[in-house]
C-alpha atoms as a PDB file:
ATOM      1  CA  UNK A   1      89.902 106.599 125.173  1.00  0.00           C
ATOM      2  CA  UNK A   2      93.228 106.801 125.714  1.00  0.00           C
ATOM      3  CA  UNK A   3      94.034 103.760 123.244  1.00  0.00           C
ATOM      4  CA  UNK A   4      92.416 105.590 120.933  1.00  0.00           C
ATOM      5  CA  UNK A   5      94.506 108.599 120.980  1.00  0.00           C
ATOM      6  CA  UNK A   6      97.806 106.565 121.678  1.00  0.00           C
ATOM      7  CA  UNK A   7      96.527 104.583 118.036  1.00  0.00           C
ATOM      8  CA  UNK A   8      95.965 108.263 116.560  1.00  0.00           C
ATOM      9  CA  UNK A   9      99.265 109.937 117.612  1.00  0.00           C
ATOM     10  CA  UNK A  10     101.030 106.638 116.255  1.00  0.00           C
ATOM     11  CA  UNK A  11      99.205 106.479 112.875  1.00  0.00           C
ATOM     12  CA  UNK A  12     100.090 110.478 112.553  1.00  0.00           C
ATOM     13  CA  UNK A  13     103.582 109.636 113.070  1.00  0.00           C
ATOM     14  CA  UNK A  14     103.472 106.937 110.773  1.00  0.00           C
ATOM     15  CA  UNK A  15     102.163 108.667 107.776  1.00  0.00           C
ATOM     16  CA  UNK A  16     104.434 111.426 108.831  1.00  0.00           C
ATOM     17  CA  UNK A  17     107.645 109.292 108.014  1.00  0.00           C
ATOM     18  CA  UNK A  18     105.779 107.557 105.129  1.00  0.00           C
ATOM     19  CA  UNK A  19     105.359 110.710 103.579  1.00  0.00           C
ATOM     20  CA  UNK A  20     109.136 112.109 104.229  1.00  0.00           C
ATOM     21  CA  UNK A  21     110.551 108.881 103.172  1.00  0.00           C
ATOM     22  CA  UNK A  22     108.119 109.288  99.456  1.00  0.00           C
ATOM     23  CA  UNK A  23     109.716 112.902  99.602  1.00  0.00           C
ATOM     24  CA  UNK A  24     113.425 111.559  99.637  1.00  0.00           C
ATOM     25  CA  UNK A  25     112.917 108.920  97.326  1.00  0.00           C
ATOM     26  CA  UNK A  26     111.402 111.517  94.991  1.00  0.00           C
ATOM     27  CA  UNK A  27     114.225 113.700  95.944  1.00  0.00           C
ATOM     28  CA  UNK A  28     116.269 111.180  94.802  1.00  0.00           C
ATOM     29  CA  UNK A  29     114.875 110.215  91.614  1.00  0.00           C
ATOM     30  CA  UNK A  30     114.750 114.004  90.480  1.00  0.00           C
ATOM     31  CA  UNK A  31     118.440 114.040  90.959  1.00  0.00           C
ATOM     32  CA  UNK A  32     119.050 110.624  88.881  1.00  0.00           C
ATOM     33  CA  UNK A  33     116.815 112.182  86.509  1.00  0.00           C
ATOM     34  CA  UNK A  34     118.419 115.470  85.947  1.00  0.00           C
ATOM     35  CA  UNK A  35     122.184 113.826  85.298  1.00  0.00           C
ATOM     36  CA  UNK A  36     121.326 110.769  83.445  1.00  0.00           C
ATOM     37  CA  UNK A  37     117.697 110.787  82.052  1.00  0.00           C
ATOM     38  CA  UNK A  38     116.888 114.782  81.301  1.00  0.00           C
ATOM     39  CA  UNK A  39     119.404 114.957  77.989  1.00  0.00           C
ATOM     40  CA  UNK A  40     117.481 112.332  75.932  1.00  0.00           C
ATOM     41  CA  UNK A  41     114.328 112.650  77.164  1.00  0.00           C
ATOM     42  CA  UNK A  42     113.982 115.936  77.447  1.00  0.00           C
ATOM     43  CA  UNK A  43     114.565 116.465  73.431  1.00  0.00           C
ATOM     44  CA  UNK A  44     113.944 113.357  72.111  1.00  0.00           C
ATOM     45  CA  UNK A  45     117.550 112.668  71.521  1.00  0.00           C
ATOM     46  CA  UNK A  46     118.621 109.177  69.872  1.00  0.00           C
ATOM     47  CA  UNK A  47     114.863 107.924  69.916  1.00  0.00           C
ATOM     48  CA  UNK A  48     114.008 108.870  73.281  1.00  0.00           C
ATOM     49  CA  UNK A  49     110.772 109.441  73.522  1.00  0.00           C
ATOM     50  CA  UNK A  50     110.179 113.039  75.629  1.00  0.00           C
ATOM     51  CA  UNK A  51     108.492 112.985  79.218  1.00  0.00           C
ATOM     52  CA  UNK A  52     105.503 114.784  78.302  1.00  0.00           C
ATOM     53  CA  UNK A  53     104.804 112.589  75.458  1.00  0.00           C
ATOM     54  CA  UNK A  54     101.694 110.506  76.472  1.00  0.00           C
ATOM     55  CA  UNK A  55     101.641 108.762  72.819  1.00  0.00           C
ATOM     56  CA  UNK A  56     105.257 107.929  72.658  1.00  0.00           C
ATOM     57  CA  UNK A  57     104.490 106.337  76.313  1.00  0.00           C
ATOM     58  CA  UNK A  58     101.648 104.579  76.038  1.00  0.00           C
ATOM     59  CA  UNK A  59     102.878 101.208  74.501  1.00  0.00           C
ATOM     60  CA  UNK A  60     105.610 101.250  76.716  1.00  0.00           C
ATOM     61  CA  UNK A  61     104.127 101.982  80.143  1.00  0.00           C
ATOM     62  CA  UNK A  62     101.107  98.903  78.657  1.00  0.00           C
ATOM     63  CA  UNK A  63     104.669  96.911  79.602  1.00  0.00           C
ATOM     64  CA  UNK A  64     104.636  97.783  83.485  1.00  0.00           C
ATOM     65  CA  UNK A  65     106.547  98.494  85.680  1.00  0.00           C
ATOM     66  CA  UNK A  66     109.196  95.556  85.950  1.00  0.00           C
ATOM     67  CA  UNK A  67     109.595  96.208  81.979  1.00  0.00           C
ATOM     68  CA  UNK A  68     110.215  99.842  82.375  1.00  0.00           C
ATOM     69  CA  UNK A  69     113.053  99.352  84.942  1.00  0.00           C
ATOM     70  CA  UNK A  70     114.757  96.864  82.990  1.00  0.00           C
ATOM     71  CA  UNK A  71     114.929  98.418  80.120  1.00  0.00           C
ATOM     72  CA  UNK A  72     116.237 101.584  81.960  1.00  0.00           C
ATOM     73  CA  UNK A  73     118.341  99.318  83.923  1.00  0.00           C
ATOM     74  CA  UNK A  74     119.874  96.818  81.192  1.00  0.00           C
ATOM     75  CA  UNK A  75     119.056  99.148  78.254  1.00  0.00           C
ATOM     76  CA  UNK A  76     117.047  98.416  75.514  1.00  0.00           C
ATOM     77  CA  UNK A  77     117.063  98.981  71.132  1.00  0.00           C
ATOM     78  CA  UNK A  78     113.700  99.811  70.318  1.00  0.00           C
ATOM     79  CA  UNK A  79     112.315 100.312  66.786  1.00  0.00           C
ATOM     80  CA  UNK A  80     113.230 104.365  67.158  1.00  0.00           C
ATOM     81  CA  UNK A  81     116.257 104.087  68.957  1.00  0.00           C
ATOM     82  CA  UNK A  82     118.120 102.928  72.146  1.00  0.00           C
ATOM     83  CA  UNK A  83     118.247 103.580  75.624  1.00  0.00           C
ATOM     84  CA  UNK A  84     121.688 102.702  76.970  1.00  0.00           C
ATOM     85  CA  UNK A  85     121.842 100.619  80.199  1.00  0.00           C
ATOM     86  CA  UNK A  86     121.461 103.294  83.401  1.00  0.00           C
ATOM     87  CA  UNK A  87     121.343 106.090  80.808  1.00  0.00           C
ATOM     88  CA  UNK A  88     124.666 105.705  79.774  1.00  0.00           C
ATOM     89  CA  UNK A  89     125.905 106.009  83.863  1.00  0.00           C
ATOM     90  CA  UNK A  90     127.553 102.993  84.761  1.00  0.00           C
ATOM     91  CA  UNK A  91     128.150 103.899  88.472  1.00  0.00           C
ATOM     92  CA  UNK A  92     124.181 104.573  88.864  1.00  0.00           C
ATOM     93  CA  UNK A  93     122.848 101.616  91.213  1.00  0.00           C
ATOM     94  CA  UNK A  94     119.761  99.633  90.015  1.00  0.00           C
ATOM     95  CA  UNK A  95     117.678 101.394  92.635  1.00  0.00           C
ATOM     96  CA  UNK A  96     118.896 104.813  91.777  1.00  0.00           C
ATOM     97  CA  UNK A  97     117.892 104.141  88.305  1.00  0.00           C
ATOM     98  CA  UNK A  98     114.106 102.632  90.159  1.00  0.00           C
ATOM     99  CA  UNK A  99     113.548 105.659  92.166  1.00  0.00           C
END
């Protein structure tokens, strides 16, 4: 019995620092988002096609994941415009631009 509730309490405790370290991360990405990302795809500026967009996405997130992040990462000229490396901020790290 008392394995069991030792395994419990440890598992709680685990998803309790899973879930705070997914909340930073997110925390994180918001805040990449907001000074590098929001500009173009918020308006569709120079090609970019907007978040909400599930058309304009749909081809592109086909791609996957790895894709995605190097084209954010290196930057990318697509048919309807181009996405500067790191969204134009140099001093961004790869995983900044990831998160």
């Amino acid at each position: 019995m008392k394995k069991t509730v030792l395994f419990a309490a440890m598992a709680a405790v685990s998803v309790s620092v899973t879930a705070q370290a997914d909340s930073i991360a997110a925390d994180a990405g918001k805040k990449t988002y907001d000074t590098a990302c929001f500009a173009c795809h918020s308006t569709g500026a120079a090609g970019a096609p907007k978040v909400a967009d599930k058309a304009a996405w749909k081809d592109r997130i086909a791609q996957g994941d790895k894709v995605l992040n190097d084209h954010a990462i290196k930057g990318f000229q697509g048919k309807k415009g181009f996405m500067p490396a790191k969204g134009g901020r140099a001093d961004l790290t790869d995983q900044a631009v990831a998160d």
